[in-house]
C-alpha atoms as a PDB file:
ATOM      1  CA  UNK A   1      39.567 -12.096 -20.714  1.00  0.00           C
ATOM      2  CA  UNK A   2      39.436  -8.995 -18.513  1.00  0.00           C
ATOM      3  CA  UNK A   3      39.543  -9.290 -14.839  1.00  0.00           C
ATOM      4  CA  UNK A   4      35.457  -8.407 -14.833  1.00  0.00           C
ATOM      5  CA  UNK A   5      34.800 -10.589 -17.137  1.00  0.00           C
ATOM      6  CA  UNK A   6      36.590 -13.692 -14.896  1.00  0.00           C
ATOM      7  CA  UNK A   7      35.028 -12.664 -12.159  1.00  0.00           C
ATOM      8  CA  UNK A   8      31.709 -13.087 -13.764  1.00  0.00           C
ATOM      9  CA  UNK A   9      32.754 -16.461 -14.859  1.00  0.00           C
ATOM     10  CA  UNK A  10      33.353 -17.538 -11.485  1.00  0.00           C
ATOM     11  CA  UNK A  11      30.692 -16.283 -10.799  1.00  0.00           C
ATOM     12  CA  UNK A  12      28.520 -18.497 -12.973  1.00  0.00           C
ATOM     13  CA  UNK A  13      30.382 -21.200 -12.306  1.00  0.00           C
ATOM     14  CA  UNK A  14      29.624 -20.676  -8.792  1.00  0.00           C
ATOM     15  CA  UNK A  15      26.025 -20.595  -9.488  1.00  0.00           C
ATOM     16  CA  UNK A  16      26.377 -23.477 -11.596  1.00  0.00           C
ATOM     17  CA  UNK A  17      27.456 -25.613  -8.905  1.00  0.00           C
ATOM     18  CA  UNK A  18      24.598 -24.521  -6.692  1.00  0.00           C
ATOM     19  CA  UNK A  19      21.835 -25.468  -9.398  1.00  0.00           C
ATOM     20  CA  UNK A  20      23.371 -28.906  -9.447  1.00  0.00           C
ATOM     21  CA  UNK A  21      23.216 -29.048  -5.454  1.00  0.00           C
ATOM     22  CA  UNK A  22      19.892 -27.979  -5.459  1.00  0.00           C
ATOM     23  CA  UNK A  23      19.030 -30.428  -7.998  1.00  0.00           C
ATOM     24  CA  UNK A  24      20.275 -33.258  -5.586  1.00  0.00           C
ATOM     25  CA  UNK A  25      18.429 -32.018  -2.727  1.00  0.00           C
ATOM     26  CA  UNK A  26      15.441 -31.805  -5.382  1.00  0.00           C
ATOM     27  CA  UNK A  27      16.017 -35.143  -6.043  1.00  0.00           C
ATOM     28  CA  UNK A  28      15.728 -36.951  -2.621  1.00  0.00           C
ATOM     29  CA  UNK A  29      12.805 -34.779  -1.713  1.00  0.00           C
ATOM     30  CA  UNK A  30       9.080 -35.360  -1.852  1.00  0.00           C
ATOM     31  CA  UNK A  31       6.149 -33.457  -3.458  1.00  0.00           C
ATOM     32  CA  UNK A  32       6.142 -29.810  -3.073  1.00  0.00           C
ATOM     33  CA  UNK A  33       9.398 -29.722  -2.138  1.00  0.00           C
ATOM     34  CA  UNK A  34      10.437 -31.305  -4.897  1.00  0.00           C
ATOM     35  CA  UNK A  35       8.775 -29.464  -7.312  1.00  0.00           C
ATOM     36  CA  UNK A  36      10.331 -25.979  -4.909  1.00  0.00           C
ATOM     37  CA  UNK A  37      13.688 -27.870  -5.224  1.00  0.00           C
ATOM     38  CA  UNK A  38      13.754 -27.753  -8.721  1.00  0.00           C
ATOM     39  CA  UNK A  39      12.627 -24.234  -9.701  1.00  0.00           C
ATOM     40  CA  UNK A  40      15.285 -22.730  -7.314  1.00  0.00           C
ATOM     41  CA  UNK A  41      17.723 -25.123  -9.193  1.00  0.00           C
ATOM     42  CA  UNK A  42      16.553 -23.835 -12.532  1.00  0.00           C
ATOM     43  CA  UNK A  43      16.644 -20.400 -10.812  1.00  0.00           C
ATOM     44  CA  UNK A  44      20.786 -20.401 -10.006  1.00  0.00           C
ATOM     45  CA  UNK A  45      20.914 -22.210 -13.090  1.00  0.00           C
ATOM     46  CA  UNK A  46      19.283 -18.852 -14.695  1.00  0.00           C
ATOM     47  CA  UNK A  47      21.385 -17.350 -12.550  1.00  0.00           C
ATOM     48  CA  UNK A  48      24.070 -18.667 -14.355  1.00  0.00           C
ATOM     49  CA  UNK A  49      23.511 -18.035 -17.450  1.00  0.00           C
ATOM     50  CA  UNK A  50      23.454 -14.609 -17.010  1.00  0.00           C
ATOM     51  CA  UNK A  51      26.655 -14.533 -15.518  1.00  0.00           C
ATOM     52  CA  UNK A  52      28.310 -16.388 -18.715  1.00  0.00           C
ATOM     53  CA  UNK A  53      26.367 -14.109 -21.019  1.00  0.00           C
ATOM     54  CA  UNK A  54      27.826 -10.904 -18.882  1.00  0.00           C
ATOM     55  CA  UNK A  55      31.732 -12.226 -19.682  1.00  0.00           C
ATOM     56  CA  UNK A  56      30.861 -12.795 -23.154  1.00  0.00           C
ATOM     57  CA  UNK A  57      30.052  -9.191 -23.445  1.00  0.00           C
ATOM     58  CA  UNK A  58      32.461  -7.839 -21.094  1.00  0.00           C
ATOM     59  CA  UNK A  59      35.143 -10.014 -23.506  1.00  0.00           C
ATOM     60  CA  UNK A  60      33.392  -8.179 -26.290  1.00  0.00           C
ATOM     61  CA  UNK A  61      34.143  -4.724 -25.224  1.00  0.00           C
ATOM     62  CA  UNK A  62      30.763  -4.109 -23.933  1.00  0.00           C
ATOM     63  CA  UNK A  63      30.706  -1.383 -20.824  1.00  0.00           C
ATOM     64  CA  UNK A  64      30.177  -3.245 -17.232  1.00  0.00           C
ATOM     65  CA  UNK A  65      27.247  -0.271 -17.138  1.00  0.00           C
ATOM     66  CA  UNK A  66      25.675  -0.959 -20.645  1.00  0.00           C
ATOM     67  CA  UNK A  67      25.473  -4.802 -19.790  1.00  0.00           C
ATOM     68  CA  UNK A  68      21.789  -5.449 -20.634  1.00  0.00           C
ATOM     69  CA  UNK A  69      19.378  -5.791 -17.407  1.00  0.00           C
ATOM     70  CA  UNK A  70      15.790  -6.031 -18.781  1.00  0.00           C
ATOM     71  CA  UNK A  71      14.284  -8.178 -21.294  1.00  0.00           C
ATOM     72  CA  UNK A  72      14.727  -5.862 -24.706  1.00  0.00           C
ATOM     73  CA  UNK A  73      18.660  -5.383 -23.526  1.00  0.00           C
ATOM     74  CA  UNK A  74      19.276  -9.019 -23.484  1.00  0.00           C
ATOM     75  CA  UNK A  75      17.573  -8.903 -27.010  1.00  0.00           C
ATOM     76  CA  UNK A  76      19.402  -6.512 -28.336  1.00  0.00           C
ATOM     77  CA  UNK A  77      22.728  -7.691 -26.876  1.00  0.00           C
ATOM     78  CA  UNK A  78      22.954 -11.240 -28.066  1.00  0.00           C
ATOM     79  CA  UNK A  79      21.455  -9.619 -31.330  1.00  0.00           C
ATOM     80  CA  UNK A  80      24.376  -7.506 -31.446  1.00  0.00           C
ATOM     81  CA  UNK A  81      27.269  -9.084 -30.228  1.00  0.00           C
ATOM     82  CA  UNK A  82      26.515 -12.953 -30.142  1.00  0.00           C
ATOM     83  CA  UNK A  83      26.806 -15.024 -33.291  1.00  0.00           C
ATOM     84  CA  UNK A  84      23.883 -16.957 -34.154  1.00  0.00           C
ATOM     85  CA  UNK A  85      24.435 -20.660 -32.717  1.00  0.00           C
ATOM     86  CA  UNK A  86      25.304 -18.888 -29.433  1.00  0.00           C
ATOM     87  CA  UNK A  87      22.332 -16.987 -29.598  1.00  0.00           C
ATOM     88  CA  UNK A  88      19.969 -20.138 -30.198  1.00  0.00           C
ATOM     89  CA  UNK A  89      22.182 -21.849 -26.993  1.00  0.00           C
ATOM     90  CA  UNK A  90      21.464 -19.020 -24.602  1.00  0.00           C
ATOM     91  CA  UNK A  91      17.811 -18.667 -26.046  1.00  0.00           C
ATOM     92  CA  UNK A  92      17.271 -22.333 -24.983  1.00  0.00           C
ATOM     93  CA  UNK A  93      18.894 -21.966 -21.948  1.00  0.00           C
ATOM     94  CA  UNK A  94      16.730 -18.983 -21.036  1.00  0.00           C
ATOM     95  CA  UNK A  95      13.223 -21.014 -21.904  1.00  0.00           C
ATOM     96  CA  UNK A  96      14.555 -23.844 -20.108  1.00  0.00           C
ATOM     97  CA  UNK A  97      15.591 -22.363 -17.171  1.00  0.00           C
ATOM     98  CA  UNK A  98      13.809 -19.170 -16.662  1.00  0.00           C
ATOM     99  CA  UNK A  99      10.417 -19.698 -18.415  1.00  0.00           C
ATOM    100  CA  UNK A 100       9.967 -23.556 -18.111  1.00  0.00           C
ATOM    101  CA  UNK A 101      11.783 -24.380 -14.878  1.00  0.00           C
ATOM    102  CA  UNK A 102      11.676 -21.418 -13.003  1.00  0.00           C
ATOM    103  CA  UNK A 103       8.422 -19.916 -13.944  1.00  0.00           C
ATOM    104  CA  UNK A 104       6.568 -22.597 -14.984  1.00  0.00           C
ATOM    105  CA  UNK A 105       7.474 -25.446 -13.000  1.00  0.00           C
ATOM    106  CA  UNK A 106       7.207 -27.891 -15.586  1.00  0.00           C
ATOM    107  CA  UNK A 107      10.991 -29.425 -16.695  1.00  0.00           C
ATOM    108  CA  UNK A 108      11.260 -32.349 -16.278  1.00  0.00           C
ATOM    109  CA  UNK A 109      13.930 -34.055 -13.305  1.00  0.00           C
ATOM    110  CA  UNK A 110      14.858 -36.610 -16.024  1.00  0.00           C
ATOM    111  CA  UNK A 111      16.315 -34.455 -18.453  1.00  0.00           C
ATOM    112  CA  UNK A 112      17.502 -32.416 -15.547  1.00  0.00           C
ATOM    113  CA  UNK A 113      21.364 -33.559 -15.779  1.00  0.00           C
ATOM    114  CA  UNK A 114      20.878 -32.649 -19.220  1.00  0.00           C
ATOM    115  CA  UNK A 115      20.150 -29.191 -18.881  1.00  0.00           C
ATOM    116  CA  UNK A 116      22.770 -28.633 -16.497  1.00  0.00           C
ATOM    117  CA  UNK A 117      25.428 -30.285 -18.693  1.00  0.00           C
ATOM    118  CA  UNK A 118      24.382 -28.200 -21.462  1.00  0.00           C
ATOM    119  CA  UNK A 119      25.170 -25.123 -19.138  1.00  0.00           C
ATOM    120  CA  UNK A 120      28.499 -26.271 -18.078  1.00  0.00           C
ATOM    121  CA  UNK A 121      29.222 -26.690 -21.805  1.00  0.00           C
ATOM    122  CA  UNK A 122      28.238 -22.532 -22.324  1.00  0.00           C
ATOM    123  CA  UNK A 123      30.145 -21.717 -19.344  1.00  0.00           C
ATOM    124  CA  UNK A 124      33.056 -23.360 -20.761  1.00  0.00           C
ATOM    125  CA  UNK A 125      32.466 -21.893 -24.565  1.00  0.00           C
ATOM    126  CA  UNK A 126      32.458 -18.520 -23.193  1.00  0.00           C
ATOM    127  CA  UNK A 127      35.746 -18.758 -20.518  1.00  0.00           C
ATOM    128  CA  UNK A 128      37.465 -20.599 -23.967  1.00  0.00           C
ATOM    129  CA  UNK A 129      35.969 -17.943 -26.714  1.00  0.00           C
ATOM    130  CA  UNK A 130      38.594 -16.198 -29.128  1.00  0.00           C
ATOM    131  CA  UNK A 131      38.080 -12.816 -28.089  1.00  0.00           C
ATOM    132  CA  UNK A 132      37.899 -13.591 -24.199  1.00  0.00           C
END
């Protein structure tokens, strides 16, 4: 993997870890700020994402300046370069934490570790991927 494309990684990593001590904080706090708590862990766990996603194209051969920044780029990226159960992991991953947690509010703190497992897992495809 190219220096960038580490770098990234750590990056996500980085956020990574921050979703899961926001979570905690989440966890042991009341109400609103519970509900606050969670979106900005589903935020850096966004966050995230889109770090892992950047490495995976950096590894790819993508140009750090054609890495997608808007909706339709990430669209046509993973349609382009990702294979299709990656695609459907980084699709979920983007409802879950963007649209449902972030946006919306509404995942749930239950399946919470879940989720962030599931990210760790995508981190750790992309750092391990064949042409990284």
């Amino acid at each position: 993997m190219t220096t960038t494309a580490d770098n990234r990684l750590q990056r996500a990593r980085e956020y990574a870890k921050a979703a899961r001590e926001e979570f905690a904080r989440a966890e042991e706090a009341k109400g609103r700020e519970a509900v606050i708590g969670l979106q900005n862990a589903c935020g850096k766990g966004w966050l995230a994402v889109l770090e892992t996603a950047h490495a995976y194209f950096l590894s790819c051969g993508v140009p750090e300046a054609e890495l997608p920044a808007t909706d339709r780029g990430w669209r046509f990226m993973t349609g382009r370069h990702m294979e299709q159960d990656m695609k459907k992991q980084f699709n979920e991953m983007r409802l879950t934490f963007h649209v449902d947690g972030y946006y919306g509010g509404i995942v749930d703190f239950d399946d919470m570790p879940t989720h962030l497992e599931e990210l760790d897992d995508f981190i750790e495809t992309v750092a391990g991927w064949p042409d990284a």
